[in-house]
Protein backbone atom coordinates (compact mmCIF):
# COMPACT_ATOMS: atom_id res chain seq x y z
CA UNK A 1 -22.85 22.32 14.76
CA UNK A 2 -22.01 18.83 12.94
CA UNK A 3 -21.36 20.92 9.43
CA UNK A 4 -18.83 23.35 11.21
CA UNK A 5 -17.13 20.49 13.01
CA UNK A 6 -16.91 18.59 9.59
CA UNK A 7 -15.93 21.85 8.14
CA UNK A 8 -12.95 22.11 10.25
CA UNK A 9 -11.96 18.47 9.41
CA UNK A 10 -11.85 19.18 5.99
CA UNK A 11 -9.73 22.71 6.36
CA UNK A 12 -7.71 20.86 8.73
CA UNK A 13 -7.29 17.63 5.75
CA UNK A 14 -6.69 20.38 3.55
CA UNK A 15 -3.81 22.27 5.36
CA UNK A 16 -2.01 19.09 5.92
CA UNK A 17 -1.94 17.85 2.37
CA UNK A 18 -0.18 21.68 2.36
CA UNK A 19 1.95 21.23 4.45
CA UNK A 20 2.99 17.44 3.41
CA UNK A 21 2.02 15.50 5.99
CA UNK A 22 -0.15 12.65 4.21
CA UNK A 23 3.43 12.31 1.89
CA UNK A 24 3.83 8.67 3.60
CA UNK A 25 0.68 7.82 2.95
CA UNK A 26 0.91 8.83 -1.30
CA UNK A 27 4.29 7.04 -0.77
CA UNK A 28 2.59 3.57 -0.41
CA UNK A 29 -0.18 3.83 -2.72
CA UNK A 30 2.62 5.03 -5.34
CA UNK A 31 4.31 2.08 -3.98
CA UNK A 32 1.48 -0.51 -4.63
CA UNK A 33 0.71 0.63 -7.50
CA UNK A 34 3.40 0.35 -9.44
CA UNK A 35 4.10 -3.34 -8.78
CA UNK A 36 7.49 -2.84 -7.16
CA UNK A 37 9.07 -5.81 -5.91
CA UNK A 38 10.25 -6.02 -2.16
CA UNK A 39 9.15 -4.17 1.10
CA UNK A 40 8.14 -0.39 0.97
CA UNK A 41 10.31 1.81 3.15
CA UNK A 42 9.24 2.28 6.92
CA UNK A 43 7.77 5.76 7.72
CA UNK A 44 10.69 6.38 9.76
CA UNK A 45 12.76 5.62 6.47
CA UNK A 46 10.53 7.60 4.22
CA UNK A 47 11.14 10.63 6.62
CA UNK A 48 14.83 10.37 6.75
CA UNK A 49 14.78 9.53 2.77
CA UNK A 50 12.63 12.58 2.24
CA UNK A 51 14.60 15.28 4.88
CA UNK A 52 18.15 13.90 2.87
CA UNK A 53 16.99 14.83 -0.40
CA UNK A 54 15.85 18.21 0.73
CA UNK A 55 19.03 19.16 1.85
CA UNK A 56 20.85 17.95 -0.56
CA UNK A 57 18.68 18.75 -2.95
CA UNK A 58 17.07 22.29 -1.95
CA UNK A 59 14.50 23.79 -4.06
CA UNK A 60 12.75 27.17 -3.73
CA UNK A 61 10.03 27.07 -1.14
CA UNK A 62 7.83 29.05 0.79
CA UNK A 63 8.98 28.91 4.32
């Protein structure tokens, strides 16, 4: 049973790297990694940023 639970863990990792949702979190290690001087944007700012450029900004997708 613990290798189908950690099955679904991964499918359900996988699916949300899909689907974007880890984005915030490849935001900050971007972030600290490339030295940038001053604070890194809030996740509520990174969401907003992120919705604004779609729209502006829209690009073929799947849904």
């Amino acid at each position: 049973m613990n290798a189908v639970a950690k099955g679904l863990r991964g499918f359900a990792t996988y699916m949300g790297s899909l689907m974007g949702a880890d984005a915030y979190r490849k935001y900050l290690e971007h972030f600290n990694a490339g030295g940038h001087t001053g604070p890194a944007m809030t996740e509520r700012e990174f969401w907003r940023d992120r919705m604004d450029r779609q729209d502006s900004n829209p690009q073929g997708r799947c849904c």
